[in-house]
Each structure stands twice: as structure tokens, then as C-alpha cells.
Protein backbone atom coordinates (compact mmCIF):
# COMPACT_ATOMS: atom_id res chain seq x y z
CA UNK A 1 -10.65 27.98 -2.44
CA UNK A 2 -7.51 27.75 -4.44
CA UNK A 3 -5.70 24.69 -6.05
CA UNK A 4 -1.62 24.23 -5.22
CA UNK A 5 -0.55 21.66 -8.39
CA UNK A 6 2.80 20.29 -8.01
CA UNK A 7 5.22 17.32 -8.69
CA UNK A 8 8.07 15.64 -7.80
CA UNK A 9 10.06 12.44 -7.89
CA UNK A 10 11.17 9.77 -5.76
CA UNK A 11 14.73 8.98 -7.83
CA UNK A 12 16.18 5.07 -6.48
CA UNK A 13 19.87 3.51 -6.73
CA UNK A 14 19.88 0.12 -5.93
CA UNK A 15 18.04 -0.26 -2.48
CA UNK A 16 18.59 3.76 -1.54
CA UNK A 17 15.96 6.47 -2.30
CA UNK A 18 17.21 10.09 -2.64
CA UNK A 19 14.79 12.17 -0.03
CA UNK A 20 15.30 15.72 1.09
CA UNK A 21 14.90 17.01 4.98
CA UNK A 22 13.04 20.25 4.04
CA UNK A 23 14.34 23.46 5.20
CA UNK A 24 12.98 24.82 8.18
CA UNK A 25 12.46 27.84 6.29
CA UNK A 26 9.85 26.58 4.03
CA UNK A 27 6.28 27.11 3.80
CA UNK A 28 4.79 23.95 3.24
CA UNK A 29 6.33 20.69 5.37
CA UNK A 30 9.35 22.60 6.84
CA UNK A 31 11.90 20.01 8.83
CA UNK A 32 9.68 17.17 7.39
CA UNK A 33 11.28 14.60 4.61
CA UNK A 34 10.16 14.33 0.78
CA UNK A 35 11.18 13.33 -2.51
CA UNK A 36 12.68 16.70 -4.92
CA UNK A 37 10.01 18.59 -6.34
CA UNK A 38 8.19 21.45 -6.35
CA UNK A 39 5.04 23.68 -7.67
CA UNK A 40 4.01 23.94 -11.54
CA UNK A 41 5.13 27.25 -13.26
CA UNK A 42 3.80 28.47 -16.16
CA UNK A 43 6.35 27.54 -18.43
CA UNK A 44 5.04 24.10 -17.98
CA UNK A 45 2.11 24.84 -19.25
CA UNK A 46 2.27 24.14 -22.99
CA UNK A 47 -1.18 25.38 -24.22
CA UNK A 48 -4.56 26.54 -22.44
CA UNK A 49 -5.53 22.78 -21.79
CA UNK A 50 -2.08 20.88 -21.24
CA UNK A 51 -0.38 20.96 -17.69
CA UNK A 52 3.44 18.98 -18.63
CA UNK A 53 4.01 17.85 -15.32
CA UNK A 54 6.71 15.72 -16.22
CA UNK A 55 8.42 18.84 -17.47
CA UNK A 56 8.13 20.23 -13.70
CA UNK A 57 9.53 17.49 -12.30
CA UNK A 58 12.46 17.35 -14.51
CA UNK A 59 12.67 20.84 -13.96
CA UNK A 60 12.29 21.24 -10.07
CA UNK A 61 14.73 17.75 -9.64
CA UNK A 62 17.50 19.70 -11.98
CA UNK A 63 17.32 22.68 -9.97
CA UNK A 64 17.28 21.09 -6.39
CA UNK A 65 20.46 17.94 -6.90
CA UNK A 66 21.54 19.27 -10.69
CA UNK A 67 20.42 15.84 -11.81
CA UNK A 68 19.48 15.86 -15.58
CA UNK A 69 16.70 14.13 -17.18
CA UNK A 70 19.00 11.83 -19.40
CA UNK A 71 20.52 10.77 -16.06
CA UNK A 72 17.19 9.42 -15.05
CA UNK A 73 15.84 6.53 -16.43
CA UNK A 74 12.36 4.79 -16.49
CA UNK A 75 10.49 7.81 -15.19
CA UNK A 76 6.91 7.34 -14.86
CA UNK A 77 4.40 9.14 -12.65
CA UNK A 78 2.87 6.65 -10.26
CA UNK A 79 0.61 8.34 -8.06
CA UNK A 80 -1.72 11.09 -8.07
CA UNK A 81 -2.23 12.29 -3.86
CA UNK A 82 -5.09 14.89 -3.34
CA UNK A 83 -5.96 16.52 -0.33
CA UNK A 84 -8.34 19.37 1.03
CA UNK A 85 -6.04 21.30 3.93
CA UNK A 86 -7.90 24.86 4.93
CA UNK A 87 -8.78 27.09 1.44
CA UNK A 88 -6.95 24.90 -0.31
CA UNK A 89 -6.41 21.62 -2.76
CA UNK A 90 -3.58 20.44 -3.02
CA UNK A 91 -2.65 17.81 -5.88
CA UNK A 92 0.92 16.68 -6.37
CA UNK A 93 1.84 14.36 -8.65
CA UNK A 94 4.53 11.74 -7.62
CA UNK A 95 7.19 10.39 -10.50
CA UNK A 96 9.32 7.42 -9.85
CA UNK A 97 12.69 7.33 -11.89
CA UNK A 98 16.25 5.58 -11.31
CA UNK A 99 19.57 6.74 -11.51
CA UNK A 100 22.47 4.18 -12.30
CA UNK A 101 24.98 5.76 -9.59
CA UNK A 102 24.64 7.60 -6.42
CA UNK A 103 25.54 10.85 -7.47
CA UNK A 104 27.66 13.31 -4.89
CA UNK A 105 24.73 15.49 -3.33
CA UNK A 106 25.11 18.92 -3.94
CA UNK A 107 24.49 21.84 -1.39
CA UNK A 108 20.79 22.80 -1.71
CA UNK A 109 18.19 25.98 -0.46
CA UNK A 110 15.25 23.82 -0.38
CA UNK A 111 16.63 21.93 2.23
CA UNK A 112 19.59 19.00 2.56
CA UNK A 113 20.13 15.86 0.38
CA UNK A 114 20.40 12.24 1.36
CA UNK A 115 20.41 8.70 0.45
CA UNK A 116 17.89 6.52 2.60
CA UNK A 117 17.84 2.85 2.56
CA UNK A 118 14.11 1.67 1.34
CA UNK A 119 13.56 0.05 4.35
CA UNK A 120 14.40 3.09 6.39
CA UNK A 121 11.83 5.70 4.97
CA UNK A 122 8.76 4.63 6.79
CA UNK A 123 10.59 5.65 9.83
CA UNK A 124 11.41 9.54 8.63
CA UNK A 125 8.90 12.20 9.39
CA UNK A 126 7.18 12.77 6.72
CA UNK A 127 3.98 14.28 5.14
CA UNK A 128 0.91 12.50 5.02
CA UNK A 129 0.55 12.30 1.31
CA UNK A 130 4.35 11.16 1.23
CA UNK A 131 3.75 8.42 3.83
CA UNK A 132 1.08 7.20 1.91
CA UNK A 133 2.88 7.24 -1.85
CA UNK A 134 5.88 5.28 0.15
CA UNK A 135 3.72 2.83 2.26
CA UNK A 136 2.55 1.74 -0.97
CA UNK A 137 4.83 1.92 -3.12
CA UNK A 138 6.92 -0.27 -0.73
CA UNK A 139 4.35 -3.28 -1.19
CA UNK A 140 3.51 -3.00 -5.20
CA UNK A 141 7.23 -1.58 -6.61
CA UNK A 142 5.61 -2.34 -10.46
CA UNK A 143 6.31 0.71 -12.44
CA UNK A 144 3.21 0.63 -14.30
CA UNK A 145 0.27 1.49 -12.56
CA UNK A 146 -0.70 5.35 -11.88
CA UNK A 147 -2.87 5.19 -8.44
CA UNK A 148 -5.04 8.01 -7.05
CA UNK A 149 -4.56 8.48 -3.17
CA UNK A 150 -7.19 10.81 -1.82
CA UNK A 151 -6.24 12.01 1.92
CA UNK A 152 -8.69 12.78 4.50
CA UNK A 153 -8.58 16.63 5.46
CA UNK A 154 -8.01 15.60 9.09
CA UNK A 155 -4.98 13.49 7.47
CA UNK A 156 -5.61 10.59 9.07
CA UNK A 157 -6.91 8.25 6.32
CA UNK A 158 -6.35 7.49 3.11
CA UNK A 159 -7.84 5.69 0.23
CA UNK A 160 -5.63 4.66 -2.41
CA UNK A 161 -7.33 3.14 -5.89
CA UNK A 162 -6.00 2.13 -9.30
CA UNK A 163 -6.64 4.85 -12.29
């Protein structure tokens, strides 16, 4: 069994969340919709026992929309989804940040950039572990709890609970 770390952010304007439609090229949740992000590397690991996952997301959101982190403001990692799927964990970590202005959305090989109202995203296909962060996230917007949301393997339940 093998562990698959990663993070990512979902980055708000006003009422509009920036989401990607994955590539159909890509391993994990190709054509599905999700925030930017992407898997730790190990320059984000800063010594034997410190993962900077914040780092990664900065990182992996630069890369994917050329976003900067002094363009983002308030970001906080909110939620913490884990979830057994074959030989595998997977934990991603899921930052929540704002941006002042919509910014023009750059071409991308992940997969394509757009702005989605908030009350709009339930409807996208989407992960399990995303729907989940969102579903919640769209009833307690506070920016200053970190929650654990621990998916079934069959991905059809989920128990969220305050860390």
C-alpha cells in the first residue's frame, strides 16, 4: 500500500470560485472538475519530519493559472479529505484563499480554467473528496476551522469532523 499526499486550493472572487475541468489526459479524475493543485515534491519537504504543504499549493497554483502567492490573500488550509481507493491512500489537503480580481485565465496542460458561480459547483462533476470539501464548505464559509473528511472506499459516504 502506498500513500499519494497532495494539495490544492479553492481560490474565490466575490461569489465565483476558480475550478479546473481536468484534462482527459490525466491519471487521476480526468474530465472531472477540481480546485488547482497537485502532488507534494520533495522540495517541499523542508527536513526529515516537516511536509510544507502550503508551499505545494503555492507552488502547484503558480504553475497551473501563474497566480502568485502575494496575489492570494487569507490562505488557510481548511480540510484534510482521506480516502482508501485500491493499494492506495490518498490524503489531499484543501487550502482556501481569495484573490481581489478575476484574473485573465491562462492556457493550461493540466486541464482548462474557469470561473464558477458558488452556487453552481454542486452541479459540476466532480470527485468525491471535492464534492464533499464544497458541500461543506458551502454551509460553514468560516475560514477558521481545519475539518477532517474521511471517504468511504466505495465513495459513497463521508464523515466530516472538526480537528
Amino acid at each position: 500500500m502506498v500513500t499519494r499526499i497532495t494539495a490544492g486550493a479553492f481560490l474565490t472572487c466575490g461569489d465565483k470560485v476558480l475550478m479546473m475541468k481536468r484534462g482527459l489526459h490525466k491519471e487521476l479524475g480526468a474530465g472531472l472538475w477540481a480546485g488547482i493543485g497537485g502532488h507534494l515534491e520533495i522540495d517541499d519537504i523542508t527536513n526529515p519530519r516537516v511536509i510544507d504543504l502550503i508551499k505545494t499549493c503555492y507552488r502547484e497554483v503558480h504553475e497551473e493559472t501563474g497566480i502568485t502567492k502575494e496575489d492570494i490573500k487569507n490562505l488557510k488550509l481548511r480540510y484534510i479529505a482521506i480516502r482508501k481507493d485500491s493499494n492506495e491512500i490518498r490524503i489531499h489537503h484543501f487550502y482556501f484563499g481569495e484573490l481581489e480580481n478575476e484574473i485573465p485565465l491562462p492556457k493550461c496542460d493540466e486541464g482548462e480554467l474557469f470561473w464558477i458561480e458558488r452556487e453552481k459547483l454542486l452541479e459540476l462533476p466532480m470527485t468525491t473528496s471535492n464534492i464533499e470539501v464544497l458541500r461543506h464548505w458551502s454551509k460553514t464559509p468560516d475560514n477558521k476551522t481545519v475539518y477532517c473528511i474521511v471517504i468511504s472506499p466505495q465513495g459513497d459516504s463521508a464523515v466530516v469532523s472538526e480537528m
